[in-house]
PDB file of N, CA and C in Angstrom:
ATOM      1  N   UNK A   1      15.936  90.854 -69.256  1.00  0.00           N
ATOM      2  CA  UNK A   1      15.541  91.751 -68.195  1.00  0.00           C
ATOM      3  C   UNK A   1      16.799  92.529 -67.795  1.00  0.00           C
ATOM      4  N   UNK A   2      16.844  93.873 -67.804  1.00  0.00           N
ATOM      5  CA  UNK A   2      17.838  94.791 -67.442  1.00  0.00           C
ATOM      6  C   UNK A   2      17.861  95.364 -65.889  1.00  0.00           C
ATOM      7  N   UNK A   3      18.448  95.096 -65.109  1.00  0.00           N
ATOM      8  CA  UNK A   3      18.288  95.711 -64.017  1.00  0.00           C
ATOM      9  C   UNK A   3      19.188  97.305 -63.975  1.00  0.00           C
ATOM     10  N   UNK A   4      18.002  98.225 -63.602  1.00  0.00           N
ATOM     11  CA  UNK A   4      18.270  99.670 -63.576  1.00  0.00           C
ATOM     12  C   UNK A   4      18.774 100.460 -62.222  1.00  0.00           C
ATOM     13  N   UNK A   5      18.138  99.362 -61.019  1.00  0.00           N
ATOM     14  CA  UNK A   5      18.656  99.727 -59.790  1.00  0.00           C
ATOM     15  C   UNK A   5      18.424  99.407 -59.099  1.00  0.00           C
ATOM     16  N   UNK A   6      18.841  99.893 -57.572  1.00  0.00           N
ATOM     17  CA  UNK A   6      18.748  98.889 -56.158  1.00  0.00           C
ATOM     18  C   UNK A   6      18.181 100.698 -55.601  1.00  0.00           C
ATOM     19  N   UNK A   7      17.269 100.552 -54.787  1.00  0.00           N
ATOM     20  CA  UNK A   7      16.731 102.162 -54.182  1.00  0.00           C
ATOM     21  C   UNK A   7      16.618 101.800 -52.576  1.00  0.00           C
ATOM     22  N   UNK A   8      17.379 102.274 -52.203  1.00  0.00           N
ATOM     23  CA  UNK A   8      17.980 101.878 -50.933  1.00  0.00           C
ATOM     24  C   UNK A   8      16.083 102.385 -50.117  1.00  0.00           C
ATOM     25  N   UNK A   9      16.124 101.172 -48.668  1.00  0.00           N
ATOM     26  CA  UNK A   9      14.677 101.681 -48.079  1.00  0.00           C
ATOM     27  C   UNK A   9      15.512 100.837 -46.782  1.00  0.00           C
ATOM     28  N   UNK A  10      14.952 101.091 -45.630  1.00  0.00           N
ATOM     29  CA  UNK A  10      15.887 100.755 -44.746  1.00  0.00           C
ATOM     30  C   UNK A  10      14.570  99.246 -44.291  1.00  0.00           C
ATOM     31  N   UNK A  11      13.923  99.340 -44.854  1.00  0.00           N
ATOM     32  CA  UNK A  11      12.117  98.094 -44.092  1.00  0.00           C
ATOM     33  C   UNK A  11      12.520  96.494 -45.192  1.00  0.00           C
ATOM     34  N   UNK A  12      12.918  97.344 -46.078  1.00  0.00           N
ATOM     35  CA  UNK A  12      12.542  96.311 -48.152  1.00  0.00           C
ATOM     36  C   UNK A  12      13.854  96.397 -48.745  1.00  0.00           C
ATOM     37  N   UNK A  13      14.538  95.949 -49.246  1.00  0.00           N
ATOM     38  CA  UNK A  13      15.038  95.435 -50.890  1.00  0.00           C
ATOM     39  C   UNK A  13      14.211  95.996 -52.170  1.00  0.00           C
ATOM     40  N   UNK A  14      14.707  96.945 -52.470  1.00  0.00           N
ATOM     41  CA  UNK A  14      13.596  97.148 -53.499  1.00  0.00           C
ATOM     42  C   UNK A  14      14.378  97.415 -55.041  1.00  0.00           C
ATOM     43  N   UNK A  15      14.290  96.565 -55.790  1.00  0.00           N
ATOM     44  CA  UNK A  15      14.776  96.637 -56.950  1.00  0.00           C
ATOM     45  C   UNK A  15      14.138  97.143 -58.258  1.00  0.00           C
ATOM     46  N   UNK A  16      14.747  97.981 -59.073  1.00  0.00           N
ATOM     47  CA  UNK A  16      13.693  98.161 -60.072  1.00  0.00           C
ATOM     48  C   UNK A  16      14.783  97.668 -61.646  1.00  0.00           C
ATOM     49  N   UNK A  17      13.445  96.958 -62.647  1.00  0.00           N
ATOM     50  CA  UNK A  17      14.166  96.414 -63.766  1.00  0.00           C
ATOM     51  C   UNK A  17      12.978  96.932 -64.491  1.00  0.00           C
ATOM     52  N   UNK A  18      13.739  96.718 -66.080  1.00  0.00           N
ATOM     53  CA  UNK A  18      13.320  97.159 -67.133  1.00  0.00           C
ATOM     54  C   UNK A  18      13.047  95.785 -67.958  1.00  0.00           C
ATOM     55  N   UNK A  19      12.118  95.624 -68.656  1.00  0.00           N
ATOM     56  CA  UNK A  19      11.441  93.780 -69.422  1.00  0.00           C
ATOM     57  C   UNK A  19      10.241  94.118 -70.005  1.00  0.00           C
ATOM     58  N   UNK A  20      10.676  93.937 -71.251  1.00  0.00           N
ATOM     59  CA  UNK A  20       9.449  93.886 -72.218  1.00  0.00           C
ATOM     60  C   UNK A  20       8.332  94.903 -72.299  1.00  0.00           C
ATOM     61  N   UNK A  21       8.844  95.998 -72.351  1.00  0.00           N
ATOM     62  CA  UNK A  21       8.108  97.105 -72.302  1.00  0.00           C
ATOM     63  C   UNK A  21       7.557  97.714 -71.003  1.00  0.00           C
ATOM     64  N   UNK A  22       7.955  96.930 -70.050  1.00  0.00           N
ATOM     65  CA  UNK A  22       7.386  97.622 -68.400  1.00  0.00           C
ATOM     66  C   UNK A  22       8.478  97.636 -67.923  1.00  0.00           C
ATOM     67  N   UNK A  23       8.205  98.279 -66.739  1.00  0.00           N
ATOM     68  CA  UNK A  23       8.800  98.486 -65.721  1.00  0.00           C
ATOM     69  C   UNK A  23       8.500  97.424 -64.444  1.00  0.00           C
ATOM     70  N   UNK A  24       9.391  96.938 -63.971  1.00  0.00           N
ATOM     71  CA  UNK A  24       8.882  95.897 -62.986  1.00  0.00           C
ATOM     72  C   UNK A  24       9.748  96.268 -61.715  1.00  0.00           C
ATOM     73  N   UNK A  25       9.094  96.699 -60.494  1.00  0.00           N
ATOM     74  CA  UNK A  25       8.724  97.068 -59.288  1.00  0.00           C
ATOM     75  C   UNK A  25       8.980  96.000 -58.324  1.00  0.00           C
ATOM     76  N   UNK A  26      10.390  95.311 -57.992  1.00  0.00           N
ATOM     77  CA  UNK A  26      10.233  93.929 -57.182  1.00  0.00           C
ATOM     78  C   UNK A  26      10.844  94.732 -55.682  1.00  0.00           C
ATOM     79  N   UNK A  27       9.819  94.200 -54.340  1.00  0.00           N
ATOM     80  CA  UNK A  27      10.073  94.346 -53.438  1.00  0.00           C
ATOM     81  C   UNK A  27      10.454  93.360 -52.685  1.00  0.00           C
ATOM     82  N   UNK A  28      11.599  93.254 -51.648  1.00  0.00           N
ATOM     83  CA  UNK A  28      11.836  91.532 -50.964  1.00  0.00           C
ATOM     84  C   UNK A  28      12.088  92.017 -49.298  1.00  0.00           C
ATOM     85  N   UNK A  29      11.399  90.939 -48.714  1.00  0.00           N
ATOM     86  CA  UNK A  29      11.751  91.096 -47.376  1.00  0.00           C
ATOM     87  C   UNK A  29      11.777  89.948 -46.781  1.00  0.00           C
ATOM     88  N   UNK A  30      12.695  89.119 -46.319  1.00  0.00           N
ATOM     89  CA  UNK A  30      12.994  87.883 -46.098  1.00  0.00           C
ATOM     90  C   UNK A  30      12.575  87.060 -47.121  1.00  0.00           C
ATOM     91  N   UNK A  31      12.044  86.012 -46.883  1.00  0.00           N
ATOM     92  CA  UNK A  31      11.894  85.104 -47.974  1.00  0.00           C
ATOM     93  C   UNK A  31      10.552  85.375 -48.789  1.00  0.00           C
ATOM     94  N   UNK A  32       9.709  86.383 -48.739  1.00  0.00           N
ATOM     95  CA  UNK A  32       8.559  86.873 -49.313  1.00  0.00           C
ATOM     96  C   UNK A  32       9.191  88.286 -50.481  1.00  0.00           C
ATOM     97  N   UNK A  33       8.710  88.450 -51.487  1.00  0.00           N
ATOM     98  CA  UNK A  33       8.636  89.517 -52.659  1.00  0.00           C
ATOM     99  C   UNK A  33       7.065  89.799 -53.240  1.00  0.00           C
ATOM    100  N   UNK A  34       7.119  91.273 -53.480  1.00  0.00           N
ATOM    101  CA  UNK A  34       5.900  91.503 -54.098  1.00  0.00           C
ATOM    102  C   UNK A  34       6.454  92.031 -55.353  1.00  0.00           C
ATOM    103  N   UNK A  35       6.154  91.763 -56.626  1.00  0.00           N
ATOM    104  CA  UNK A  35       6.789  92.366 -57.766  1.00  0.00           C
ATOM    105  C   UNK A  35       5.385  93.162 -58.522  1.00  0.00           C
ATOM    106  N   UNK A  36       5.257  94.373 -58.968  1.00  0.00           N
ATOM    107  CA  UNK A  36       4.115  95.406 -59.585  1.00  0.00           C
ATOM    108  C   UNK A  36       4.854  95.379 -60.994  1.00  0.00           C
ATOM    109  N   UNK A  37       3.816  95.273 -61.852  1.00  0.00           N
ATOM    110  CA  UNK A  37       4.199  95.964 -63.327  1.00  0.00           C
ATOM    111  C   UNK A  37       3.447  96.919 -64.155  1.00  0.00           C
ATOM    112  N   UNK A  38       4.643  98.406 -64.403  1.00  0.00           N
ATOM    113  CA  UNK A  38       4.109  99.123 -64.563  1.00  0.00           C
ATOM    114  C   UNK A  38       4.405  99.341 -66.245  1.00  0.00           C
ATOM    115  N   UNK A  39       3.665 100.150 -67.181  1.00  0.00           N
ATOM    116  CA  UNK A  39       3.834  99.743 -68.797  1.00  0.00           C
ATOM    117  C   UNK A  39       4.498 101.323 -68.698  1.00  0.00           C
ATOM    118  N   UNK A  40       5.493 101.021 -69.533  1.00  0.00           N
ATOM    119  CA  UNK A  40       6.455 102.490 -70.089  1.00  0.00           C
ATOM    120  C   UNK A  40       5.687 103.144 -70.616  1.00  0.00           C
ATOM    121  N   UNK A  41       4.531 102.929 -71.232  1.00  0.00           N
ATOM    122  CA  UNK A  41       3.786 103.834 -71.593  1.00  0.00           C
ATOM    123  C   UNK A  41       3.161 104.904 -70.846  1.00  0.00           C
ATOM    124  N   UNK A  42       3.140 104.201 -69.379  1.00  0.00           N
ATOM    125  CA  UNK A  42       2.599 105.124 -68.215  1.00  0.00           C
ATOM    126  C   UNK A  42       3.189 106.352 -67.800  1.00  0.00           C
ATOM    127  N   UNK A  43       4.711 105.812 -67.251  1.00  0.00           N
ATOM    128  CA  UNK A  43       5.399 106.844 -67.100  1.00  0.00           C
ATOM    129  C   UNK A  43       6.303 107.492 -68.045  1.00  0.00           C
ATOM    130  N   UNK A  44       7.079 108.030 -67.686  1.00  0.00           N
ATOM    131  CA  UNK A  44       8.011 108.766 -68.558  1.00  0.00           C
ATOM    132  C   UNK A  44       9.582 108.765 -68.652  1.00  0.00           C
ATOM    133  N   UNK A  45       9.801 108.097 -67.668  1.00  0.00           N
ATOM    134  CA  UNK A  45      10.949 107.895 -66.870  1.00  0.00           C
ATOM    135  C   UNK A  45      11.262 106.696 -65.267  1.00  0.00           C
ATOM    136  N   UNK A  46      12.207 106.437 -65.050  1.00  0.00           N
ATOM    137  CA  UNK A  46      12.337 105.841 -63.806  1.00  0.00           C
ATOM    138  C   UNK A  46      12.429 106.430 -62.635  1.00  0.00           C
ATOM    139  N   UNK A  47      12.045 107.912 -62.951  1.00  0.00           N
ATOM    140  CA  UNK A  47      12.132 108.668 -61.874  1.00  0.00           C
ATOM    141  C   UNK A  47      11.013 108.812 -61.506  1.00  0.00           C
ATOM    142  N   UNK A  48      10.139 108.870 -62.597  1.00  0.00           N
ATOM    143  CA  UNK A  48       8.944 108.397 -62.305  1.00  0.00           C
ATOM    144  C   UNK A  48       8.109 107.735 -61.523  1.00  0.00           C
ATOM    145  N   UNK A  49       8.732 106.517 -61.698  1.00  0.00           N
ATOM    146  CA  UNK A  49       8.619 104.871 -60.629  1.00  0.00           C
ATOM    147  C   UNK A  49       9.049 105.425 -58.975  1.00  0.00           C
ATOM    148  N   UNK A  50      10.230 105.915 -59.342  1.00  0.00           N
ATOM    149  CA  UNK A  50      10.893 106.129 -57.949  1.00  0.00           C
ATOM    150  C   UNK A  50       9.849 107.456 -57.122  1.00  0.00           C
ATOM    151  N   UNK A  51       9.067 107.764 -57.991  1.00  0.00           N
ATOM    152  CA  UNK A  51       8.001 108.833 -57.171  1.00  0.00           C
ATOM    153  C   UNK A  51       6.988 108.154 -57.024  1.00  0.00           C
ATOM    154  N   UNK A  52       7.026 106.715 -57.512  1.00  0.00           N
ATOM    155  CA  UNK A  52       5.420 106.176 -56.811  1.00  0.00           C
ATOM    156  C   UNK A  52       5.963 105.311 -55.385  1.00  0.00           C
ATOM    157  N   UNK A  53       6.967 104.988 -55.461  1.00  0.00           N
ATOM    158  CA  UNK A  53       7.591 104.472 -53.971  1.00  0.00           C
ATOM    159  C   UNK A  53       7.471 105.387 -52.881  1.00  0.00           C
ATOM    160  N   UNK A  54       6.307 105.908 -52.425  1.00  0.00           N
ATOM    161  CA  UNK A  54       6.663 107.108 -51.534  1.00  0.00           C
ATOM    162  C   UNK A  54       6.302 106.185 -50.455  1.00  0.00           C
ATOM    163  N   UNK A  55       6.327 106.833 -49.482  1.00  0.00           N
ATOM    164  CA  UNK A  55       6.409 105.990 -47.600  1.00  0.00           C
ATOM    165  C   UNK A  55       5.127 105.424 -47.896  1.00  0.00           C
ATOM    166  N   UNK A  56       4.034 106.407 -48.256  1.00  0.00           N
ATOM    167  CA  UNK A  56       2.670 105.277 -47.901  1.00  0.00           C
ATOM    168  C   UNK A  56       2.670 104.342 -48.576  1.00  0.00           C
ATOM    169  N   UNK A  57       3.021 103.807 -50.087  1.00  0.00           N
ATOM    170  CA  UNK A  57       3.111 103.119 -50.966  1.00  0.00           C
ATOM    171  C   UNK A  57       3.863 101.475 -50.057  1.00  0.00           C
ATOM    172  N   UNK A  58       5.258 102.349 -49.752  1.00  0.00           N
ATOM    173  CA  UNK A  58       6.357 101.367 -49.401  1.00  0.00           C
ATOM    174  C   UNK A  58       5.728 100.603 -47.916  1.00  0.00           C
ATOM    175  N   UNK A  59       5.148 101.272 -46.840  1.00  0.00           N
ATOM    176  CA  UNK A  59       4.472 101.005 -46.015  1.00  0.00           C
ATOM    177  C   UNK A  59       3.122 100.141 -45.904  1.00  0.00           C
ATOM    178  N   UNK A  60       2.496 100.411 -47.151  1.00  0.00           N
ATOM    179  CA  UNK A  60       1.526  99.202 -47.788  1.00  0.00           C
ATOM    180  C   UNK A  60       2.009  98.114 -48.093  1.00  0.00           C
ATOM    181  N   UNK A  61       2.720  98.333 -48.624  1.00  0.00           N
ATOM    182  CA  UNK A  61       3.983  96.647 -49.308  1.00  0.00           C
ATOM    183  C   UNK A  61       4.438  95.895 -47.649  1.00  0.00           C
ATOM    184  N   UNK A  62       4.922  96.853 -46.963  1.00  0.00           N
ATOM    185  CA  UNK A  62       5.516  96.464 -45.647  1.00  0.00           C
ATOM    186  C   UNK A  62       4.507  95.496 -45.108  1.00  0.00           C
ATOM    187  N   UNK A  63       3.362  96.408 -44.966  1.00  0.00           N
ATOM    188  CA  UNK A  63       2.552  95.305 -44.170  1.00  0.00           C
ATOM    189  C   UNK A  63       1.442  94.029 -44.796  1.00  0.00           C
ATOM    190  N   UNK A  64       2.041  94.366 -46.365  1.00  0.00           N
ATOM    191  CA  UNK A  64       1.413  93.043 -46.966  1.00  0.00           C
ATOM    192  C   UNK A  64       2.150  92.331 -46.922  1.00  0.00           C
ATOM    193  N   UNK A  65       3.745  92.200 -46.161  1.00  0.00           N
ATOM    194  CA  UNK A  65       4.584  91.198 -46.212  1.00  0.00           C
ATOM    195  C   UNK A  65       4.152  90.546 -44.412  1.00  0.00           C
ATOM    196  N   UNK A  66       4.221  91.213 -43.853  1.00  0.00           N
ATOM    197  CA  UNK A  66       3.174  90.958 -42.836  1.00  0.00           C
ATOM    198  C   UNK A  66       2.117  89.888 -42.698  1.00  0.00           C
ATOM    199  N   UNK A  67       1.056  90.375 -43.779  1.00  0.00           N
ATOM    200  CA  UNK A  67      -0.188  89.414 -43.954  1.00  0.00           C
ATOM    201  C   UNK A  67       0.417  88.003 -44.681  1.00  0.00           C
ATOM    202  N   UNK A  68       1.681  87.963 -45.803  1.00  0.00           N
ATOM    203  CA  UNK A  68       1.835  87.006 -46.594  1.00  0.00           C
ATOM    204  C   UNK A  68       2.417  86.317 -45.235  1.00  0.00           C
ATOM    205  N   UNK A  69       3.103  86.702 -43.982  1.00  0.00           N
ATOM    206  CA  UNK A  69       3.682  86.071 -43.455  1.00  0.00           C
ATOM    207  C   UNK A  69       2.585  85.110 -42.636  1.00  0.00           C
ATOM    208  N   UNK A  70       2.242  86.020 -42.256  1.00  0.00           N
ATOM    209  CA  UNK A  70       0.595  85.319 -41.347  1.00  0.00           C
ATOM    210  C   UNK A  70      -0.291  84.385 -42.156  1.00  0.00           C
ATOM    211  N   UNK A  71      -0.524  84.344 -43.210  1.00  0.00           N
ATOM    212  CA  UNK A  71      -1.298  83.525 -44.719  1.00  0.00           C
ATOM    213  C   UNK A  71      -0.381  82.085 -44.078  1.00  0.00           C
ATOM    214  N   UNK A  72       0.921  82.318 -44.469  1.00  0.00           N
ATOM    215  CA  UNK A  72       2.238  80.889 -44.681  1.00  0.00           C
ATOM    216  C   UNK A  72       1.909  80.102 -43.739  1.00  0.00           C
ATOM    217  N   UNK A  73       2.022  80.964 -42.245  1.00  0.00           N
ATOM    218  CA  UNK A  73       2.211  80.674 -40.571  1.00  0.00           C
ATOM    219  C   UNK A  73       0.799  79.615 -40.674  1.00  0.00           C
ATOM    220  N   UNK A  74      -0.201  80.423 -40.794  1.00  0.00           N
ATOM    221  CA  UNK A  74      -1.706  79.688 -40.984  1.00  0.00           C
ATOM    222  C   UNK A  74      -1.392  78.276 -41.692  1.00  0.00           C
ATOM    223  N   UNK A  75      -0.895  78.655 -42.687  1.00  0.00           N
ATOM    224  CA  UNK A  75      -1.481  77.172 -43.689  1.00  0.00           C
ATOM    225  C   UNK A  75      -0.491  76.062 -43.309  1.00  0.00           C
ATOM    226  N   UNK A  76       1.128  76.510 -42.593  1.00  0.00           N
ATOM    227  CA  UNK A  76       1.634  75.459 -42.119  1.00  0.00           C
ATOM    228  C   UNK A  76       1.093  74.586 -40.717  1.00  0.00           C
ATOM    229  N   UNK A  77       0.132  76.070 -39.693  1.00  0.00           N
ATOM    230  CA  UNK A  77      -0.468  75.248 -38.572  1.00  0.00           C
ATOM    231  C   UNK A  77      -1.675  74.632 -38.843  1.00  0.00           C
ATOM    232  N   UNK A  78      -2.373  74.976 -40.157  1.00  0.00           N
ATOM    233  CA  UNK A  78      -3.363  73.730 -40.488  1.00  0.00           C
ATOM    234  C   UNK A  78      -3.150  72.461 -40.660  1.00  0.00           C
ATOM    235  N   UNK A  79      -2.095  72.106 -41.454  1.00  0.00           N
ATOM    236  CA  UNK A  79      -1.447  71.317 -41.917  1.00  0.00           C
ATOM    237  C   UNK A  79      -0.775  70.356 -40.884  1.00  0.00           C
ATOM    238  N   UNK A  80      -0.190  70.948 -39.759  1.00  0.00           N
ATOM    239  CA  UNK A  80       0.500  70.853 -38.720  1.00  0.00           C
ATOM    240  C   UNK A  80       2.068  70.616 -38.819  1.00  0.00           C
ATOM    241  N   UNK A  81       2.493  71.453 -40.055  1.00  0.00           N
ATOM    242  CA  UNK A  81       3.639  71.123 -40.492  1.00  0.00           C
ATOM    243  C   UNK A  81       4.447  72.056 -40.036  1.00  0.00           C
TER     244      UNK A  81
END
């Protein structure tokens, strides 16, 4: 796996790498990541990628880190752990 770059976002960590013919899309925000894989065949470039990161995109990710947080919170107060 080649890492191609770090794309600065002031919300996410957002890294993009190159593996096995895709492109892989890893986002991190505290101890939660969402990673997307996209096939080189799709795009054309990594500039490419970096035009599907637009605010609404990155803002969707934001608040699915949100829900993953609320999912965790839940299953540790079921648990009562």
């Amino acid at each position: 796996m080649r890492q191609l770059a770090n794309i600065p976002h002031p919300e996410v960590n957002i890294t993009l790498f190159s593996w096995n013919g895709k492109y892989l899309i890893k986002l991190e925000k505290g101890p939660f990541e969402q990673t997307y894989k996209v096939s080189e065949m799709d795009v054309t470039s990594d500039e490419d990628i970096r035009m599907l990161l637009d605010e609404e995109f990155v803002q969707a990710a934001v608040a699915r880190f949100r829900h993953m947080h609320a999912d965790l919170q839940a299953a540790f107060d079921r648990n009562g752990l």
